[in-house]
Protein backbone atom coordinates (compact mmCIF):
# COMPACT_ATOMS: atom_id res chain seq x y z
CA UNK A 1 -74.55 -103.97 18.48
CA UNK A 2 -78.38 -104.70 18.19
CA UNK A 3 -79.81 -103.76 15.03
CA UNK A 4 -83.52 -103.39 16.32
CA UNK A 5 -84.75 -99.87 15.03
CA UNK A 6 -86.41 -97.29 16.73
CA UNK A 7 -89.69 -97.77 15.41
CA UNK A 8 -90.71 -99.30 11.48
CA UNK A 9 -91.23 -96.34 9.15
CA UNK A 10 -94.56 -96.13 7.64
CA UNK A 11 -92.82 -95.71 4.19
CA UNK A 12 -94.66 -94.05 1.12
CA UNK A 13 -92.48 -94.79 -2.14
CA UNK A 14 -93.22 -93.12 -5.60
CA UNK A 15 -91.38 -93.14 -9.09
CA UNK A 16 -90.67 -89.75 -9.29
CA UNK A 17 -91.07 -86.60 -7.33
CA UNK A 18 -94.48 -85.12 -8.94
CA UNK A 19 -96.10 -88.38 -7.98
CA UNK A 20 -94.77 -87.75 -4.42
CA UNK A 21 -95.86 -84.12 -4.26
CA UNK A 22 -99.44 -84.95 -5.40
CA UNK A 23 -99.71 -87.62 -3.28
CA UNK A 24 -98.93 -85.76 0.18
CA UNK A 25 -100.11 -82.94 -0.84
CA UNK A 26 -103.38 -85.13 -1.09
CA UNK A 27 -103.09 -86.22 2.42
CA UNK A 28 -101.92 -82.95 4.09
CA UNK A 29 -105.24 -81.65 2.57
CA UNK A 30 -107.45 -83.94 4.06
CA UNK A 31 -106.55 -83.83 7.18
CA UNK A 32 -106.50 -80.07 7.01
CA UNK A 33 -110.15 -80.50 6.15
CA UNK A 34 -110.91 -83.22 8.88
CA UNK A 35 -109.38 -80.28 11.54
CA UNK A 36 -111.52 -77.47 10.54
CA UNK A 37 -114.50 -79.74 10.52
CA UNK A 38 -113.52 -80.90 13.90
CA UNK A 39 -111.99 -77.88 15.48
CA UNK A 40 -112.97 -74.74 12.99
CA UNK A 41 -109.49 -74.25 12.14
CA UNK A 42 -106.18 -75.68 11.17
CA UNK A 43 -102.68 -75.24 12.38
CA UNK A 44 -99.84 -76.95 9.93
CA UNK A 45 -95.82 -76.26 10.08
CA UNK A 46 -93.76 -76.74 7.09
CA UNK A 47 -90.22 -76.92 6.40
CA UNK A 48 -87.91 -75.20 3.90
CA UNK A 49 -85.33 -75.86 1.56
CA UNK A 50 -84.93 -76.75 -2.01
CA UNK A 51 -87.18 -80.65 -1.53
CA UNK A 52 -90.61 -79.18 -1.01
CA UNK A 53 -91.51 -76.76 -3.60
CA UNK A 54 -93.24 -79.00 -5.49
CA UNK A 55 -95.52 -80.18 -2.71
CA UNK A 56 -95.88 -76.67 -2.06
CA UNK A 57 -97.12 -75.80 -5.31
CA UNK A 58 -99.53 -78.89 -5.50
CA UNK A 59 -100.74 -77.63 -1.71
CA UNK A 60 -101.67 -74.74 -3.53
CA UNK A 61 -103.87 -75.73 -5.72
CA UNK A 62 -106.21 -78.15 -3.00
CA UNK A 63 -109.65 -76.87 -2.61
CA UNK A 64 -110.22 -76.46 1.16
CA UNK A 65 -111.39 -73.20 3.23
CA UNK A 66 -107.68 -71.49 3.83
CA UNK A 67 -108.97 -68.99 5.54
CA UNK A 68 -109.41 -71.34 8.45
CA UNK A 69 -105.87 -72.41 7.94
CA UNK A 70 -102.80 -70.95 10.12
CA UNK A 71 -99.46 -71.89 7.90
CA UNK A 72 -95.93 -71.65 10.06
CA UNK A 73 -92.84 -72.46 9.75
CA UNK A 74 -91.19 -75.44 11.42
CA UNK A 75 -87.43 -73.26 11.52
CA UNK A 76 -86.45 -70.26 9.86
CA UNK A 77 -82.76 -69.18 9.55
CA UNK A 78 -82.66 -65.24 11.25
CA UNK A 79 -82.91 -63.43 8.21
CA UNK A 80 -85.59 -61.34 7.25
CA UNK A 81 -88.13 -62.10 4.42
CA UNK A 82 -85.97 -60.17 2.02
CA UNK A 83 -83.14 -62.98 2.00
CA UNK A 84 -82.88 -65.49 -0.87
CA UNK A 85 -82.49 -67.83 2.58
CA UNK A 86 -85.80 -66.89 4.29
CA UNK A 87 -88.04 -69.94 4.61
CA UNK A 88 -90.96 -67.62 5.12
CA UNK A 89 -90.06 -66.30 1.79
CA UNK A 90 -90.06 -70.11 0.20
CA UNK A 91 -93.58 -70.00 1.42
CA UNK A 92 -95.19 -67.30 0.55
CA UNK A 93 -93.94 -67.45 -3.21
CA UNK A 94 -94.72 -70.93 -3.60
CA UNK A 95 -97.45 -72.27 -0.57
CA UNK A 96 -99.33 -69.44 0.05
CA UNK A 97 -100.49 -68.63 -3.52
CA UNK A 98 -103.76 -69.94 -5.24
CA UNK A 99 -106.13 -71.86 -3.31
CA UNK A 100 -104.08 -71.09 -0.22
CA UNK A 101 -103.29 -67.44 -1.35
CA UNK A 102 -105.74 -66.72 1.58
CA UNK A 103 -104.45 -68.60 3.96
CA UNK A 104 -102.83 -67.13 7.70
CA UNK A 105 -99.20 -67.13 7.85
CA UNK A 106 -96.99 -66.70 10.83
CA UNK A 107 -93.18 -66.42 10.59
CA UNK A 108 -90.73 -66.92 13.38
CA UNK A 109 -88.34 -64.24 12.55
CA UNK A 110 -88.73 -61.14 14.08
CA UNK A 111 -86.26 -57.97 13.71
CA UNK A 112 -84.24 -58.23 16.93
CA UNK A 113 -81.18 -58.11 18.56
CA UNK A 114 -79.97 -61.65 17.95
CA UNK A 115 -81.56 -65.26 17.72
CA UNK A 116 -82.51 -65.13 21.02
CA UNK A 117 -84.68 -62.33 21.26
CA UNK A 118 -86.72 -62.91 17.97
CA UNK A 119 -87.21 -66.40 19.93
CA UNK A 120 -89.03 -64.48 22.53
CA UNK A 121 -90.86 -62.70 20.69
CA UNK A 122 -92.22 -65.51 18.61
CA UNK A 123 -93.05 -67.56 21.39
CA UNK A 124 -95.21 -64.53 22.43
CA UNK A 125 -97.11 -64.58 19.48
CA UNK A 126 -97.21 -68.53 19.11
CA UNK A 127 -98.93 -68.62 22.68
CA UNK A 128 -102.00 -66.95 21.65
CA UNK A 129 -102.36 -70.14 18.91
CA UNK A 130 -104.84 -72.94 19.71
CA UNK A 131 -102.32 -75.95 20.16
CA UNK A 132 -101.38 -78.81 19.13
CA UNK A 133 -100.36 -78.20 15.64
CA UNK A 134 -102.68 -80.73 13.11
CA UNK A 135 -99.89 -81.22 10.38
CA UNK A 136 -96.02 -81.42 10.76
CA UNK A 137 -93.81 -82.05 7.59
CA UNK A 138 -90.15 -82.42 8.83
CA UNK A 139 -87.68 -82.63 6.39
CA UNK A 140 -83.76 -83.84 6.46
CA UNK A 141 -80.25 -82.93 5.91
CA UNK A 142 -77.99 -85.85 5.13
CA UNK A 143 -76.08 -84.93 8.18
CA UNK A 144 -79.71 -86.10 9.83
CA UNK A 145 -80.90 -83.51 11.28
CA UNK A 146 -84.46 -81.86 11.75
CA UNK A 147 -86.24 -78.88 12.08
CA UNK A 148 -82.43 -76.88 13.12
CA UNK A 149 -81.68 -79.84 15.89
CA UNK A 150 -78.03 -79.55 13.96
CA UNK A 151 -75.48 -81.71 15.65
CA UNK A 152 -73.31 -79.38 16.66
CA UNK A 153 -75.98 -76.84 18.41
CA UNK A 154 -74.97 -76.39 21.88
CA UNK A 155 -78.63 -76.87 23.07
CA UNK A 156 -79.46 -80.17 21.26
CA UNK A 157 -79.88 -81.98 24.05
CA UNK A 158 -82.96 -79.16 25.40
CA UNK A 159 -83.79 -78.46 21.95
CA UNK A 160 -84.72 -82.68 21.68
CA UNK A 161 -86.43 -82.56 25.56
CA UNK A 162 -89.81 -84.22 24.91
CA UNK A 163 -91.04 -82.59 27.71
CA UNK A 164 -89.51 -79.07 26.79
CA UNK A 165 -92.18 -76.52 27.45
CA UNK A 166 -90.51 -73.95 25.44
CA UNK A 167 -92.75 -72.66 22.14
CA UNK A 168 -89.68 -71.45 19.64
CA UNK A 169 -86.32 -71.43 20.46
CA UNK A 170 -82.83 -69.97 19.15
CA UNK A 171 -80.41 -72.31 17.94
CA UNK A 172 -76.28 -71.31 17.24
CA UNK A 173 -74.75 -73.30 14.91
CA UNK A 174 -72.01 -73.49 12.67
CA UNK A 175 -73.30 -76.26 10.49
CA UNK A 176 -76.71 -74.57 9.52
CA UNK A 177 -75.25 -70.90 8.76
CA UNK A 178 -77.02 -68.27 10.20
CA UNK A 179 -78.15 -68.31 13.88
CA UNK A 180 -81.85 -70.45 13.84
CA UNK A 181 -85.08 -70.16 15.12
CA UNK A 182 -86.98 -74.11 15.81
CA UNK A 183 -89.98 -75.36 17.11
CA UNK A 184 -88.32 -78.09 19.79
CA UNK A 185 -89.05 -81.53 19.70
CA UNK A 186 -92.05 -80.92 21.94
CA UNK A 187 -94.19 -78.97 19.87
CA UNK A 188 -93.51 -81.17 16.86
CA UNK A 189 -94.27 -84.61 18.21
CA UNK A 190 -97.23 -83.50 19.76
CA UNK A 191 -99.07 -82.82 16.54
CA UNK A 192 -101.53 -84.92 15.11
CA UNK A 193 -99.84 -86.13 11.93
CA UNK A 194 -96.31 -85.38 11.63
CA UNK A 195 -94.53 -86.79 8.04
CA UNK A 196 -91.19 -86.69 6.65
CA UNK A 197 -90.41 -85.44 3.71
CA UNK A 198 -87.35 -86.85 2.01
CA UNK A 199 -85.79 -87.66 -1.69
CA UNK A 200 -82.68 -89.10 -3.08
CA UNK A 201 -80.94 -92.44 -1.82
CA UNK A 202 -78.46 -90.60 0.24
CA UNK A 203 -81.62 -89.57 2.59
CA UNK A 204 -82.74 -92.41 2.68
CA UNK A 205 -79.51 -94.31 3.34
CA UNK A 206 -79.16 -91.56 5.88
CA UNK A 207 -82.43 -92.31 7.65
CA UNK A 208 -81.59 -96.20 7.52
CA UNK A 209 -78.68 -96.12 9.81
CA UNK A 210 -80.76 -93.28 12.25
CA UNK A 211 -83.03 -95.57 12.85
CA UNK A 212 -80.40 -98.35 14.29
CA UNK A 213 -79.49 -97.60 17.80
CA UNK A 214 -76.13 -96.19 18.70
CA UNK A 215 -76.13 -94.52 15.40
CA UNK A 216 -78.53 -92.00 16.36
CA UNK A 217 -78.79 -88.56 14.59
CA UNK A 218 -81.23 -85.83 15.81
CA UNK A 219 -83.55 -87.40 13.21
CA UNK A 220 -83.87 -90.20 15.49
CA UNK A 221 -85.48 -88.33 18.27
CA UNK A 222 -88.64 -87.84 16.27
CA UNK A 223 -88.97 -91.74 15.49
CA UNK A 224 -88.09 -92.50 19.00
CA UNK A 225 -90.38 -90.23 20.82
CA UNK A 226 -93.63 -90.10 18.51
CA UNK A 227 -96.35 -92.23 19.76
CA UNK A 228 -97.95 -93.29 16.87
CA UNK A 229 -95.60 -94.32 13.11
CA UNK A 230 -94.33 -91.60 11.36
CA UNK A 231 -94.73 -91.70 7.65
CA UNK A 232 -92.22 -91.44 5.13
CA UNK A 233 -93.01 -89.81 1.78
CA UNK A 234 -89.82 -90.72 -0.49
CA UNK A 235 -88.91 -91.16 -3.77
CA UNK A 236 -85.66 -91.90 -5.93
């Protein structure tokens, strides 16, 4: 089996977590900045769960002009805001406070029948957006996945489609919980910086062997369909 990776990770290492956090948010801020100078506004996607509340909170806190910043979600598990599992939730407690307290924020849940529908309707209100998005941070499960490409969603395969023209889509899964919302593939890779997120030596372990083909994990797709390197804030 060749052991040639997918593409060399533009890896960002730091002692400890608060160093990490400061750091990217840092980075994120600036080229928030750099977009609104170059564009009048500023589109970035963000991810949930437990790893990036720090960065959040240090995100906060950067001086920049909010107001001409749009904040959505990467996924979202279909729940509404008032579930101790909403993503959007996660945000507005902990992103969209301070500085960024005045910031735009669009969700992808909608109340609706199923998954499905609140997909629609998302992609409705995504469409009226001025595309591509200007900062992507993807995190990872240490089952590798991304955004909700979980391995065992029926619709990987479309859901990873770099050519998928699709704006938010519903993904079924057993592995992730609830029914998801995503951005595919598509919308993420197209972005103008997109960075991963990731702590512990699991993760990175984890994101070692994704990056070796034939042991490819949804992860992989993003490495293996980006056109420029894809940098990798981690830390211990």
């Amino acid at each position: 089996m060749t052991t040639t990776r997918l593409q060399t990770p533009d890896w960002h290492e730091f002692e400890n977590g608060t160093e990490l956090a400061e750091a990217l948010a840092d980075t994120v801020a600036q080229k928030l900045r750099a977009a609104i100078e170059t564009r009048g506004q500023a589109l970035l996607a963000v991810s949930g769960g437990t790893t990036p509340k720090q960065f959040f909170a240090e995100l906060s806190r950067q001086k920049l002009d909010w107001s001409k910043v749009t904040v959505t979600l990467v996924d979202e598990r279909f729940v509404p805001e008032s579930s101790d599992r909403s993503n959007a939730a996660l945000v507005r407690n902990t992103l969209l406070v301070n500085e960024a307290s005045i910031a735009n924020f669009i969700g992808l849940y909608h109340a609706a029948g199923d998954a499905a529908e609140a997909a629609r309707l998302a992609s409705a209100q995504f469409a009226t957006l001025s595309w591509p998005l200007d900062v992507v941070i993807l995190g990872m499960g240490t089952d590798g996945h991304t955004a909700s490409f979980f391995p065992d969603a029926p619709n990987l395969d479309e859901l990873l489609d770099p050519a998928r023209t699709s704006m938010v889509d519903p993904v079924l899964t057993q592995d992730g919980g609830e029914p998801r919302l995503t951005l595919p593939l598509s919308r993420l890779i197209e972005a103008a910086c997109v960075i991963l997120h990731i702590e512990g030596e699991e993760k990175r372990t984890v994101l070692d062997a994704a990056l070796i083909p034939g042991q490819a994990k949804p992860i992989s797709a993003v490495f293996a369909t980006s056109a420029k390197p894809v940098p990798v804030y981690w830390t211990r």
